[in-house]
Each structure stands twice: as C-alpha cells, then as structure tokens.
Protein backbone atom coordinates (compact mmCIF):
# COMPACT_ATOMS: atom_id res chain seq x y z
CA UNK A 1 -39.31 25.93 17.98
CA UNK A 2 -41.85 23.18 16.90
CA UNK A 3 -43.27 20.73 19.63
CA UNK A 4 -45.05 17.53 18.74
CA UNK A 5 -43.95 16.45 15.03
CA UNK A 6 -41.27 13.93 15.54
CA UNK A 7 -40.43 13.12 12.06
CA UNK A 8 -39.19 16.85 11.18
CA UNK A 9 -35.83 17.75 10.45
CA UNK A 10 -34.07 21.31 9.63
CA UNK A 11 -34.88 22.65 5.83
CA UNK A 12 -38.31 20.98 5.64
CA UNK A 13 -41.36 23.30 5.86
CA UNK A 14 -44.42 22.95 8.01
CA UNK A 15 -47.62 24.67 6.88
CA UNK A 16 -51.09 24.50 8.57
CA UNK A 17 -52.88 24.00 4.80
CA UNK A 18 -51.75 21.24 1.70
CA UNK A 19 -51.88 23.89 -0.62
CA UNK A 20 -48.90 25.67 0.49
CA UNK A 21 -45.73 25.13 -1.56
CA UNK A 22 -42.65 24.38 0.38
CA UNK A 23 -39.78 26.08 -0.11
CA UNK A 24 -36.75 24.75 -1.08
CA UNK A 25 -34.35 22.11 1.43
CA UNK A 26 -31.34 24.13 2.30
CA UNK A 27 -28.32 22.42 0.39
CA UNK A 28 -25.80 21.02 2.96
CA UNK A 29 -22.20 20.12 1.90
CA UNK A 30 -21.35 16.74 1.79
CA UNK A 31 -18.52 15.99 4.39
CA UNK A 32 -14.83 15.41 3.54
CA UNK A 33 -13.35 13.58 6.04
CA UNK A 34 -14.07 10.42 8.24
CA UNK A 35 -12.75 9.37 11.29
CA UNK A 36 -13.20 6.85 13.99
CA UNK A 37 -14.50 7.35 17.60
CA UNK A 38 -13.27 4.78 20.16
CA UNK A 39 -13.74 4.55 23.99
CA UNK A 40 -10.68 5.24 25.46
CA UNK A 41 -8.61 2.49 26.31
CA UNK A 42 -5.53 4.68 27.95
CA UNK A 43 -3.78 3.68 31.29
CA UNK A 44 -5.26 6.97 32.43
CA UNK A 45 -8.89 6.36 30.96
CA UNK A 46 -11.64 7.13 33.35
CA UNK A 47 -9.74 9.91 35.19
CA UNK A 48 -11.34 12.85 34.32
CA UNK A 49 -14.55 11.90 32.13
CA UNK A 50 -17.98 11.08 33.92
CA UNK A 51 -19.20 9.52 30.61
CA UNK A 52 -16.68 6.45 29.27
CA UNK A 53 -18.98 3.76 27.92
CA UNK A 54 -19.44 3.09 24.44
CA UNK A 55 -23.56 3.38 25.15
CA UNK A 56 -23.06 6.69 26.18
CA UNK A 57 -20.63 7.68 23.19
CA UNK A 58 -23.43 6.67 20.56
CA UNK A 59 -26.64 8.47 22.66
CA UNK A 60 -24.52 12.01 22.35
CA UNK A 61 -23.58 11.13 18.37
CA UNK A 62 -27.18 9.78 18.00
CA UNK A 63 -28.32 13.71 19.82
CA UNK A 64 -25.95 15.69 17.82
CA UNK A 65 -26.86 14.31 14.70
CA UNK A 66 -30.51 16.25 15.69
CA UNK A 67 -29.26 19.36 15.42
CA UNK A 68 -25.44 19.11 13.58
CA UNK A 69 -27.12 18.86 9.83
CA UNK A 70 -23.48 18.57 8.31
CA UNK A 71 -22.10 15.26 10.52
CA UNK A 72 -22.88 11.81 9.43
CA UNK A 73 -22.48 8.49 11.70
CA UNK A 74 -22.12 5.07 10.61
CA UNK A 75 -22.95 2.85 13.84
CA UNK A 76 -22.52 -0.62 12.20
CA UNK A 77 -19.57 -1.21 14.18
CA UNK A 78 -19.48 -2.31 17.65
CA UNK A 79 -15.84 -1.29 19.01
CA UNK A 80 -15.58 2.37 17.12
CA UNK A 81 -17.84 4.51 15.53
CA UNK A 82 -17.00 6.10 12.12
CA UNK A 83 -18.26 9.72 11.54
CA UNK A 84 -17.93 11.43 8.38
CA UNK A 85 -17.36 15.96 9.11
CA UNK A 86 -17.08 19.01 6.38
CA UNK A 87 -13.46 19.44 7.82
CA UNK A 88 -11.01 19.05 11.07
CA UNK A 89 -12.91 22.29 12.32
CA UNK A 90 -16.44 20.89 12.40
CA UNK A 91 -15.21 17.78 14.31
CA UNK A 92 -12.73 19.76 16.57
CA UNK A 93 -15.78 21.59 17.56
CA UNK A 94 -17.81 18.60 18.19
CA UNK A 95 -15.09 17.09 19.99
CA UNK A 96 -14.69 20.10 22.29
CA UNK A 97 -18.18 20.40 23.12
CA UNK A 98 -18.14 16.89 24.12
CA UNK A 99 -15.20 17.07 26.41
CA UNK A 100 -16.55 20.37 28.67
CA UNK A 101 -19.40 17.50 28.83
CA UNK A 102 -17.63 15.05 30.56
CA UNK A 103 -17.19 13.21 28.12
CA UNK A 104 -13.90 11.18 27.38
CA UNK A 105 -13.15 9.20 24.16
CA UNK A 106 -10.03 8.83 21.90
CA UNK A 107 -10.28 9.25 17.80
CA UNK A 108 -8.16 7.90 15.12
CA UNK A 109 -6.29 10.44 12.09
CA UNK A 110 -8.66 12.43 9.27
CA UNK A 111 -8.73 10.44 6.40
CA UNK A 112 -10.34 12.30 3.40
CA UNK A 113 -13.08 10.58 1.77
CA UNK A 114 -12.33 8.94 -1.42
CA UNK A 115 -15.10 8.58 -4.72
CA UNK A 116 -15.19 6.32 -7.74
CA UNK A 117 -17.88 8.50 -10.02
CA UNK A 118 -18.26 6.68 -13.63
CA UNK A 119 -14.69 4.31 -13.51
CA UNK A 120 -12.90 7.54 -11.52
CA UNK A 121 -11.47 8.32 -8.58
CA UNK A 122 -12.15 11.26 -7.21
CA UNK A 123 -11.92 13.48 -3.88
CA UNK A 124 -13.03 16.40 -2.58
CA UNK A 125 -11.42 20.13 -3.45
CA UNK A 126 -11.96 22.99 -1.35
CA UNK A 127 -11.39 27.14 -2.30
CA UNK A 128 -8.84 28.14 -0.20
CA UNK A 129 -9.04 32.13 0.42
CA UNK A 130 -5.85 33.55 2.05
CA UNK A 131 -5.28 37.10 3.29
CA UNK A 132 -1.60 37.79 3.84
CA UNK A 133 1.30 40.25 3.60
CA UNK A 134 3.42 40.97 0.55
CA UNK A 135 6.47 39.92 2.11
CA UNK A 136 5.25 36.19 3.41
CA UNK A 137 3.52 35.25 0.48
CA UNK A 138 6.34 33.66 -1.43
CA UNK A 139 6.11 30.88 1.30
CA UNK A 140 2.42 30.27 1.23
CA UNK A 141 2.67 30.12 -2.48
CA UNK A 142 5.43 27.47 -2.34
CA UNK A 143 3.66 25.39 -0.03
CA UNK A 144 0.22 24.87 -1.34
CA UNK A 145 1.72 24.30 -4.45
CA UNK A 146 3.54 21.50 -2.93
CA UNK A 147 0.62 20.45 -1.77
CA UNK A 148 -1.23 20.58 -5.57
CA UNK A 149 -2.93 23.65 -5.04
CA UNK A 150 -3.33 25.68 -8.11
CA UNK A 151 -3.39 29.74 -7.72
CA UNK A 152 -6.88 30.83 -9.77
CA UNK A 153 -6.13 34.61 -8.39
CA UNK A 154 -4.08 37.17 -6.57
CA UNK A 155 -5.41 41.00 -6.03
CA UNK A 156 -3.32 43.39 -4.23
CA UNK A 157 -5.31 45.82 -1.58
CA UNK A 158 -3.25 48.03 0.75
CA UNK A 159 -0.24 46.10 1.00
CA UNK A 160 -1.77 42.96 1.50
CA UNK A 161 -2.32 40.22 -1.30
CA UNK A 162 -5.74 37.58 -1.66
CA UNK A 163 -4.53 34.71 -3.09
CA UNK A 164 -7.26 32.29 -4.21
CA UNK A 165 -6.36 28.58 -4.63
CA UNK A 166 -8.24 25.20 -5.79
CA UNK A 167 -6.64 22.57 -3.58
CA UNK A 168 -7.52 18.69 -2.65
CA UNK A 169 -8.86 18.91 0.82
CA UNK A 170 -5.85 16.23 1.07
CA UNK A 171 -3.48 19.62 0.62
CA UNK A 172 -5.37 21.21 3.50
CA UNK A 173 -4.99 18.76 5.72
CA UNK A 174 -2.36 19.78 8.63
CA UNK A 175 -1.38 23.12 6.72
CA UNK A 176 -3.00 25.24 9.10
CA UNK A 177 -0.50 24.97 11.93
CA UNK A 178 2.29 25.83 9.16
CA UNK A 179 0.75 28.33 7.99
CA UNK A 180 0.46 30.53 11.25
CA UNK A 181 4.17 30.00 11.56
CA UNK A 182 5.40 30.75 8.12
CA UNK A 183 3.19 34.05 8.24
CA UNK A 184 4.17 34.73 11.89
CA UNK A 185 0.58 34.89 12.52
CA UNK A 186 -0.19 37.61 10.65
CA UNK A 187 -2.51 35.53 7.43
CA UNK A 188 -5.85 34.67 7.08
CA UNK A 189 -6.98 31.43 5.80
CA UNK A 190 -10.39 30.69 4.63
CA UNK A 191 -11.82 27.56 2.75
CA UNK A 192 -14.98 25.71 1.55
CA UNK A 193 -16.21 22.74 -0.06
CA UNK A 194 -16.17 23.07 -4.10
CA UNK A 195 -17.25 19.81 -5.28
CA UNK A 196 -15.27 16.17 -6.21
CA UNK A 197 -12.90 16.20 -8.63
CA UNK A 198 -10.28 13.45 -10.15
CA UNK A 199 -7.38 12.52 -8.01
CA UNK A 200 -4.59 14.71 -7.54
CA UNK A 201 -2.39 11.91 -7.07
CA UNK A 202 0.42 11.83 -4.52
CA UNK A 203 0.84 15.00 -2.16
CA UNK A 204 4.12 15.00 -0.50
CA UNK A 205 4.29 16.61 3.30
CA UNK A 206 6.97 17.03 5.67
CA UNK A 207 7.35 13.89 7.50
CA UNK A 208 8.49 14.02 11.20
CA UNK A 209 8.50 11.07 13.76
CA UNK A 210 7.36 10.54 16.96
CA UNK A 211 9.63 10.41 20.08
CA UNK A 212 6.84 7.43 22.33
CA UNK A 213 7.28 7.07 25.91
CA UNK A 214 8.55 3.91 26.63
CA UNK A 215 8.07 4.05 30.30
CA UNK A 216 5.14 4.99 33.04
CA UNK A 217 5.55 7.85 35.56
CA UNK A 218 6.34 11.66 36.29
CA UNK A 219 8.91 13.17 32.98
CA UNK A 220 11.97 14.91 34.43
CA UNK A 221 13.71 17.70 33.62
CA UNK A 222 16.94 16.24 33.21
CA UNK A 223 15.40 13.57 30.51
CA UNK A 224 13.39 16.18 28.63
CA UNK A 225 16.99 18.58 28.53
CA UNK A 226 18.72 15.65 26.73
CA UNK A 227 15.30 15.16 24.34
CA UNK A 228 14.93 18.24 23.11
CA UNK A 229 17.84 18.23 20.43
CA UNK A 230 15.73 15.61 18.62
CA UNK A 231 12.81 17.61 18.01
CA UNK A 232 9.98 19.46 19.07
CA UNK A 233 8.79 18.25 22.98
CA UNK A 234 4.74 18.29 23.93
CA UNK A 235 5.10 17.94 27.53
CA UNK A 236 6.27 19.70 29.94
CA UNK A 237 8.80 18.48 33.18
CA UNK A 238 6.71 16.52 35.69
CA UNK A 239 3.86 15.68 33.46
CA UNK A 240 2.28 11.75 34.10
CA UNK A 241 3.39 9.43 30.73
CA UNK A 242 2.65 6.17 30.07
CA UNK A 243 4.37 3.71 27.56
CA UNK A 244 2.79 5.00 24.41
CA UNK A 245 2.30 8.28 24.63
CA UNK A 246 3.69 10.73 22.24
CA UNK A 247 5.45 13.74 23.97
CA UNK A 248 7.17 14.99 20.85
CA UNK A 249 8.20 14.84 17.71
CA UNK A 250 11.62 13.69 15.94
CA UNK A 251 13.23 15.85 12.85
CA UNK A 252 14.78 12.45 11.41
CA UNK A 253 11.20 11.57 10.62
CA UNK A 254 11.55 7.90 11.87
CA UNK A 255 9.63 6.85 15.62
CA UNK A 256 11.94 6.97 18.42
CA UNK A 257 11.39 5.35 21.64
CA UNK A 258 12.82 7.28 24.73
CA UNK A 259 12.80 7.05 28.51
CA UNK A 260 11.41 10.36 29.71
CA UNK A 261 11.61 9.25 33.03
CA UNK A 262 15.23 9.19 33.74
CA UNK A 263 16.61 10.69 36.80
CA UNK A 264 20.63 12.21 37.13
CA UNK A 265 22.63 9.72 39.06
CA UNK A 266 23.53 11.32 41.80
CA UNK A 267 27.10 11.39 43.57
CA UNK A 268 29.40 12.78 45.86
CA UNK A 269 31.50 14.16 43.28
CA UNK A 270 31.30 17.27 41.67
CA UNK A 271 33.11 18.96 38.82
CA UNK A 272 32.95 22.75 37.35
CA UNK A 273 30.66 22.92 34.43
CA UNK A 274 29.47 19.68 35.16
CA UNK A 275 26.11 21.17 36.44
CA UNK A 276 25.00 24.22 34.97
CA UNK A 277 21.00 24.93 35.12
CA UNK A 278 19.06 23.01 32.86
CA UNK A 279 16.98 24.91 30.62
CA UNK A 280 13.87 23.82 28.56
CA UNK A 281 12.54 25.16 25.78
CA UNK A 282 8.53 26.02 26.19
CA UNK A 283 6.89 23.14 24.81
CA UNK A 284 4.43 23.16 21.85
CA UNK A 285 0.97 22.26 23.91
CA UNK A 286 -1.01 19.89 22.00
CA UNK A 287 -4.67 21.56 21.62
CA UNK A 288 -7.65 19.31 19.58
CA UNK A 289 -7.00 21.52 16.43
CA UNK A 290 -2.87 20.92 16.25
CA UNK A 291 -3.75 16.88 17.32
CA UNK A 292 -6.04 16.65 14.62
CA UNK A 293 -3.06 18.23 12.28
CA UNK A 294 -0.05 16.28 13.48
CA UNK A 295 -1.19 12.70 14.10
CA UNK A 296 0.00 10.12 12.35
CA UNK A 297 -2.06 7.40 11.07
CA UNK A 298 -1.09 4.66 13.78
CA UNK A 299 -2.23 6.92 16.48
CA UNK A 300 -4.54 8.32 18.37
CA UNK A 301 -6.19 11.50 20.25
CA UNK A 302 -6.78 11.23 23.70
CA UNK A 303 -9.67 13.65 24.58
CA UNK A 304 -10.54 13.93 28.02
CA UNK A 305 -12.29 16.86 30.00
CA UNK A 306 -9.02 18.31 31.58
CA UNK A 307 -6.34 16.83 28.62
CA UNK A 308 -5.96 16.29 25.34
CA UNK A 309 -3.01 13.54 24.60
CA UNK A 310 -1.06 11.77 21.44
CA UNK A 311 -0.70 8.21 21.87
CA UNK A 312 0.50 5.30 19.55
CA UNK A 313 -2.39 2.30 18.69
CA UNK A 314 0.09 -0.27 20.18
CA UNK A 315 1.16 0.86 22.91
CA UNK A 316 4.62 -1.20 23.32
CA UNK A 317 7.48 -1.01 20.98
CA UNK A 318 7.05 -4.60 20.23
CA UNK A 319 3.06 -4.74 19.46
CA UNK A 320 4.32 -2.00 16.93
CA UNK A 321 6.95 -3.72 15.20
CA UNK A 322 3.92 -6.90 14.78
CA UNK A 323 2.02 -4.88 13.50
CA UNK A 324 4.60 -2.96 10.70
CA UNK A 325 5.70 -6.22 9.49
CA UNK A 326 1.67 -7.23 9.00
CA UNK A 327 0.74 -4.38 7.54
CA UNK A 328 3.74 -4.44 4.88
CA UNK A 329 3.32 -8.08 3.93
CA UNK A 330 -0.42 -7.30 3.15
C-alpha cells in the first residue's frame, strides 16, 4: 500500500531515485460490452436499498473505477450512466457487490461494443475454451456454430473432449445459461478477449417473449397454474407484481400481457374433477447472471439488496405500443 501520491494508479512504478527504469504498464483488455446504469424508477424502488440517488450511484462508480482497472464510465449523461465491462461476469460482479451495499439501481441489456478501424466495422472476438463429455458435444458444437463460432481445435483426454472456438463476443452473449442445460451441467466454459475483428454479420438466437404483468398485487396460484403452459414462469405464487414486470417468458416469442393476479370465482357449486390440486412447476429464479442473459433490449434489471427483478421500459401496454410504432417509423 502507498500513502500520499494521489496521482498513482495500478501498473505504474514508484522508485525513490530518477534513474530507475520502470517496468512495463500491465496490459488491460479493452472492455466488450456497455450498458446503462439508471436509478430505479420501480413502484417498489426505495424498499430495500439505503442508497437510491443518482449522486450516490456515480460516488461508488467514481470509487470502483480506483481499484476495478478493467471498467470504464462515461458520466456525460445526467439521467443514466453508461459503463463499458470485459464481459456480463465483470459487471455481474460489480453489480452484486453493490447490492450487499445497499445499494439499489436498475440497468439496461449488454450491448457489445461496435468499431469502425480504417472504413470497417469491427467487434470484439473472444477464445472460447470448453471442457465437456463425448456424448453432449454434438449440441455445443451445433450451437456456437449457430452463433458464428468457428472450431480452431478438439483434443480428446479421458473421455472428455476440449473444444476451442473463435466466436464474436455477440455469440457469447446469453449462451451460458444454455449451455449448463444442454450439458446437464456437467461442461466447462472458459473465454477471453482476443482482439477486434470484422463483423460477423447477423447471429440468429432463439427468440422467446415476455409474459408482463399487467396488474399490481400478490400472484396467485390459480393464475400462475393457467400461465405456465405458455412458457417458462419467474415467480413464484404470492410474490408482489406490478404492471410491468416480467414474471416469465412466452415460447411463441411475441410479449404477452397477463393478469397474474386473478383469483377462482368462488361458488356454492361443486362438481367432481372440477377441483383437483393445483400444481406448479418450480420456477426458474432470476439471479444477476441469468438477467443479464435473458433480457431483452426494451427492458430492464431491477437490482435491489434483497431482489433482483425483469421489468419492461414502459411500463403499460400502451406506452409500449407508442413507443414500437416510433421506433419502427425511425
């Protein structure tokens, strides 16, 4: 530790004599990704965070940029705050550290950062690393070459095969979740930062929508029974919504507004069969990693010290129909 020299930063050398030669800066990778940091603006904001201001959101950026050598923060804006990471880990560990904090704040989708070098447009490519079994790798293969990967090596050792890929960080994006699925849990996945390279043009990923609350209050049991044959839920029964929120996905791939809400009328009739025990399938918890993955580009991360939540930018159906129609006749 060095007291007293406030113009020092990590990599530089400090001598007592001129004369001395420095050594050489450590070489940092330049980050991939960007994405914004807002104050939370939620029906539920200032719940569970002590620190909610946008002040206090740029003094803990302005502090971890001290000591985080690989994060970069543009604060020209006033509302949001864009910072540029090496990859959805680095901010999901930023983001997680800020929460046990107190801290509360929502964040927009990963967008990968985008180059023109000399007339081209380029992006940043990553060497992907994967450990996994003979019998799964078929799969993996598949999908990263959907994703315009390109398979530089495989080596077999003990049953188990090392692929090595060059992939657009663009291919990377969201593939982790999948991947612990398709290889039951079993694979290892490792990556870094190779360098910018020309555009791998479009990258095609399964598309699923997302089933919004359109109502405030406690989800039921009975709704979330009749939901679940759409898709994938996030919540579980007696969770607090709001209109906006995201509890689940839809297979269809288009956004689906539901009522999570709803109650079984209740009468004084009763039929056999007519009420067997409702039973939910466990839902898929959204955690800052799989949030990062799975949101869509109109929404946002919640991030609070006790929950992490999807929710849409517009938060009623009809602010989000507005705003389709603007963006499409841009």
């Amino acid at each position: 530790m060095v007291a007293g020299l406030p113009d020092i930063y990590i990599g530089e050398t400090v001598s007592t004599s001129p004369d001395v030669e420095p050594l050489p800066a450590i070489k940092v990778d330049e980050p991939t990704i960007s994405l914004n940091f807002l104050v939370n603006d939620s029906p539920f904001a200032g719940r569970e965070g002590k620190f909610v201001t946008s002040r206090q959101l740029k003094e803990r950026l302005e502090r971890e940029l001290e000591v985080n050598i690989g994060l970069k923060v543009d604060f020209s804006a006033t509302d949001s705050y864009k910072v540029y990471g090496r990859g959805e880990l680095h901010i999901a560990i930023l983001l997680e550290n800020m929460r046990r904090e107190g801290y509360e704040l929502q964040v927009s989708q990963p967008q990968v950062i985008i180059k023109e070098i000399d007339g081209q447009k380029m992006e940043p490519f990553e060497e992907a690393i994967i450990d996994v079994p003979e019998g799964l790798s078929g799969v993996v293969i598949q999908k990263l070459g959907k994703r315009a990967g390109k398979m530089m090596n495989m080596v077999q050792h003990h049953g188990e095969l090392r692929l090595t890929f060059e992939i657009p960080t663009r291919g990377l994006l969201g593939f982790r979740n999948e991947f612990m699925v398709d290889t039951k849990g079993e694979g290892i996945l490792s990556s870094h930062f190779i360098g910018f390279r020309p555009h791998a043009g479009e990258i095609k990923k399964r598309s699923v929508g997302s089933m919004v609350s359109m109502e405030n209050g406690k989800a039921l049991g009975y709704s979330l029974y009749n939901l679940q044959d759409r898709g994938t839920l996030y919540i579980e029964p007696t969770t607090e919504v709001y209109e906006g929120m995201v509890i689940g996905d839809v297979s269809k791939g288009m956004d689906m507004a539901v009522n999570p809400i709803k109650g079984k009328k209740l009468t004084n009739m009763r039929a056999a069969g007519s009420d067997e025990n409702i039973i939910l399938a466990p839902p898929v918890k959204i955690t800052l990693e799989r949030g990062l993955e799975i949101m869509q580009e109109d929404e946002y991360l919640e991030v609070t010290p006790k929950s992490v939540r999807l929710r849409k930018q517009f938060r009623t159906e009809n602010d989000r129909i507005k705003a389709a129609r603007q963006s499409a006749s841009l």
